[in-house]
C-alpha atoms as a PDB file:
ATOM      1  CA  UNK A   1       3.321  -7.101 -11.742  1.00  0.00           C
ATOM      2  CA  UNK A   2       0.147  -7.735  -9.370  1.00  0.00           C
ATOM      3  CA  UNK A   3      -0.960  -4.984  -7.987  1.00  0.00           C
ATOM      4  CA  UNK A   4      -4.228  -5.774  -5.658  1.00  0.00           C
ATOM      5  CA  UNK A   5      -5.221  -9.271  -4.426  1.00  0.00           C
ATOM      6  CA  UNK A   6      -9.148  -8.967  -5.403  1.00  0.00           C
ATOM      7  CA  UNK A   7     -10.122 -11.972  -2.610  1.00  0.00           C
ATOM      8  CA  UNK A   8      -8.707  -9.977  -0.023  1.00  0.00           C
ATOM      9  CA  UNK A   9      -9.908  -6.654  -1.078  1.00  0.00           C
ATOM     10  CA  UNK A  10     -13.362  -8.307  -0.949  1.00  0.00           C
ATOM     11  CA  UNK A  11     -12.866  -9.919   2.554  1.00  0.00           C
ATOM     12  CA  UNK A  12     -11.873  -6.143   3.728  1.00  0.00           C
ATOM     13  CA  UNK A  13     -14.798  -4.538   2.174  1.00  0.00           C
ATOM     14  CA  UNK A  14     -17.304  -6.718   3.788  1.00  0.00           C
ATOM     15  CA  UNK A  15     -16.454  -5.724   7.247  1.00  0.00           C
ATOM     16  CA  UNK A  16     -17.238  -2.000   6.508  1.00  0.00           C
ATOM     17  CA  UNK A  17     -20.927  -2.938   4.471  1.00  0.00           C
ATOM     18  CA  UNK A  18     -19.703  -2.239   1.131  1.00  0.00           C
ATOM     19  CA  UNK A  19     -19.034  -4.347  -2.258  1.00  0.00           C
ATOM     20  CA  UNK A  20     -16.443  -4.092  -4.670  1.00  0.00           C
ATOM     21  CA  UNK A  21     -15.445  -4.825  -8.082  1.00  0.00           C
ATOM     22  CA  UNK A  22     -12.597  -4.277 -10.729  1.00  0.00           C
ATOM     23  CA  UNK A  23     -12.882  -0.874 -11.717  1.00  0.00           C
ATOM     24  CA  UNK A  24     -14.328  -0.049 -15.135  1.00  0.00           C
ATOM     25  CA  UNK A  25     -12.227   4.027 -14.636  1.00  0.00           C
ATOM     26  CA  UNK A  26      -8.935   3.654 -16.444  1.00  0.00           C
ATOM     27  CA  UNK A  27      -5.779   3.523 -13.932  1.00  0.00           C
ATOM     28  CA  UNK A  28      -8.255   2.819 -10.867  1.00  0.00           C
ATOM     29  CA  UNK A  29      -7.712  -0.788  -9.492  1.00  0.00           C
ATOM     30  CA  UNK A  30     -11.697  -0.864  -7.587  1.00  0.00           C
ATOM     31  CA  UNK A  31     -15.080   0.538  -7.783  1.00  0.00           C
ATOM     32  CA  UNK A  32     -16.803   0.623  -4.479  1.00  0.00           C
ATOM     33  CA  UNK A  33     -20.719  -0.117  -3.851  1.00  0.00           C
ATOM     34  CA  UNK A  34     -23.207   0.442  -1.073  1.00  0.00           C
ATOM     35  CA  UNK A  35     -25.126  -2.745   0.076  1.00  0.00           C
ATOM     36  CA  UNK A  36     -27.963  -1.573  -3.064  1.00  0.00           C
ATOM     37  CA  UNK A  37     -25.225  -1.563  -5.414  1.00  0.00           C
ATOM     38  CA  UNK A  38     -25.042   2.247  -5.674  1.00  0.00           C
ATOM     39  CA  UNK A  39     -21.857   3.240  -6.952  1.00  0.00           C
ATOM     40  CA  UNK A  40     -19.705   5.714  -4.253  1.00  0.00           C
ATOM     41  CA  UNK A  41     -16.100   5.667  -5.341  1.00  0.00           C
ATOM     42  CA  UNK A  42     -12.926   4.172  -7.488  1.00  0.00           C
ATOM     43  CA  UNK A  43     -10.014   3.420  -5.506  1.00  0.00           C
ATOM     44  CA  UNK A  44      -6.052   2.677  -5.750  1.00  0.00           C
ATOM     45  CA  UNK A  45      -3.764   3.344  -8.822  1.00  0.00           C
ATOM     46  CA  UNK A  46      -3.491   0.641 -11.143  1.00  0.00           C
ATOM     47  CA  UNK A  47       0.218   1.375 -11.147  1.00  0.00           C
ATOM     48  CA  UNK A  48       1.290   0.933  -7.459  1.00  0.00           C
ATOM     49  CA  UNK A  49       1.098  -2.005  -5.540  1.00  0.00           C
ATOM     50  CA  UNK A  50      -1.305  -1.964  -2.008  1.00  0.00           C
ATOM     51  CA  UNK A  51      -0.579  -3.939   1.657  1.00  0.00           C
ATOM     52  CA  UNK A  52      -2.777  -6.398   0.051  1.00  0.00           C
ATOM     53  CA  UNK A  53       0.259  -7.665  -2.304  1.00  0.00           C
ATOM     54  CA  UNK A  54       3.324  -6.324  -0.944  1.00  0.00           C
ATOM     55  CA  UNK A  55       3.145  -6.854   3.140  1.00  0.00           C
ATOM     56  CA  UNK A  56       5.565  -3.764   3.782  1.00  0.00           C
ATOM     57  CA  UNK A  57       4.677  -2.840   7.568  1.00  0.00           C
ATOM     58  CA  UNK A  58       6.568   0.437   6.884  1.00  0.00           C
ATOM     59  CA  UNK A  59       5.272   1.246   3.541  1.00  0.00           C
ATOM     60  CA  UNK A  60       1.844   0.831   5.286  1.00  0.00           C
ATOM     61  CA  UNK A  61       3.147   2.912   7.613  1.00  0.00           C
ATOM     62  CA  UNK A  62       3.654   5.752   5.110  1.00  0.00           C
ATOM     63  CA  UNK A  63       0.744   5.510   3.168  1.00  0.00           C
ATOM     64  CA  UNK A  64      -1.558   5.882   6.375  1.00  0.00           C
ATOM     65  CA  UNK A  65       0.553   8.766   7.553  1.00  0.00           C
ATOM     66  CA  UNK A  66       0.480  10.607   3.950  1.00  0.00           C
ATOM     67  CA  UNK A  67      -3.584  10.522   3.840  1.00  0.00           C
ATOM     68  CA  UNK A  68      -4.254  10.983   7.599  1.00  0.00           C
ATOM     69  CA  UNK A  69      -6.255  13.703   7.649  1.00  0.00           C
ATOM     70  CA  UNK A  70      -8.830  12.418   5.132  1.00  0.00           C
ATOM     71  CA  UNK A  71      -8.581   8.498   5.499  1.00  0.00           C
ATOM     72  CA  UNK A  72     -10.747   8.901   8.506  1.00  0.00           C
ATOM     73  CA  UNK A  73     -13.279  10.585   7.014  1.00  0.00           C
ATOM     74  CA  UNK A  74     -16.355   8.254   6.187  1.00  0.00           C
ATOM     75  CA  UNK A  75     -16.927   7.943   2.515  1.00  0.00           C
ATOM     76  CA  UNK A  76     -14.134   9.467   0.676  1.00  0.00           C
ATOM     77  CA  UNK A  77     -11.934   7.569  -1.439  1.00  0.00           C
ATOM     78  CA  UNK A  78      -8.949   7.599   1.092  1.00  0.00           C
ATOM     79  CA  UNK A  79     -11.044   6.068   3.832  1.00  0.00           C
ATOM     80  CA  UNK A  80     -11.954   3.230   1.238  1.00  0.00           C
ATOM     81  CA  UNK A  81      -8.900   2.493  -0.080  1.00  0.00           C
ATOM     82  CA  UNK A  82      -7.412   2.819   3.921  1.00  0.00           C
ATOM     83  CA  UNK A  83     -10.046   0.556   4.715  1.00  0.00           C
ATOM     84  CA  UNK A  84      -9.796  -2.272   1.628  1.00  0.00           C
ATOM     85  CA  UNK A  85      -6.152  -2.095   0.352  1.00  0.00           C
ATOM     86  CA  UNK A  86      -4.104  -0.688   3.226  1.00  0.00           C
END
């Protein structure tokens, strides 16, 4: 089962400044980077599929309601992995 399209997570990632790669943390899918290649975060569970590969509208829809009050919070994981994967 595929659970993150890499090409697209990159394509989303580059429109907020940052880099990312497969994630070296067991059961996390990315590793985030600052433009210097500072490490900030891991995001998304290796076990659940994101938007990137599944296209529900409505599970969208429930992920951004279940992490609202943190996925707009600059620099936590839930505002990177609202940002790249949902």
């Amino acid at each position: 089962m595929k659970t993150f399209n890499l090409t697209t997570a990159r394509k989303q990632a580059s429109k907020i400044g940052v880099n990312v790669k497969k994630s070296t943390r067991k059961g996390k899918k990315l590793d985030v980077y600052d433009s210097k290649c500072n490490y900030l975060k891991s995001i998304g569970d290796i076990n659940y599929q994101d938007f990137t590969v599944h296209k529900d509208p409505i599970r969208r829809q429930r992920y951004k309601k279940r992490f609202e009050k943190t996925r707009h919070i600059k620099g936590t994981a839930s505002y990177f992995a609202d940002k790249i994967l949902w």
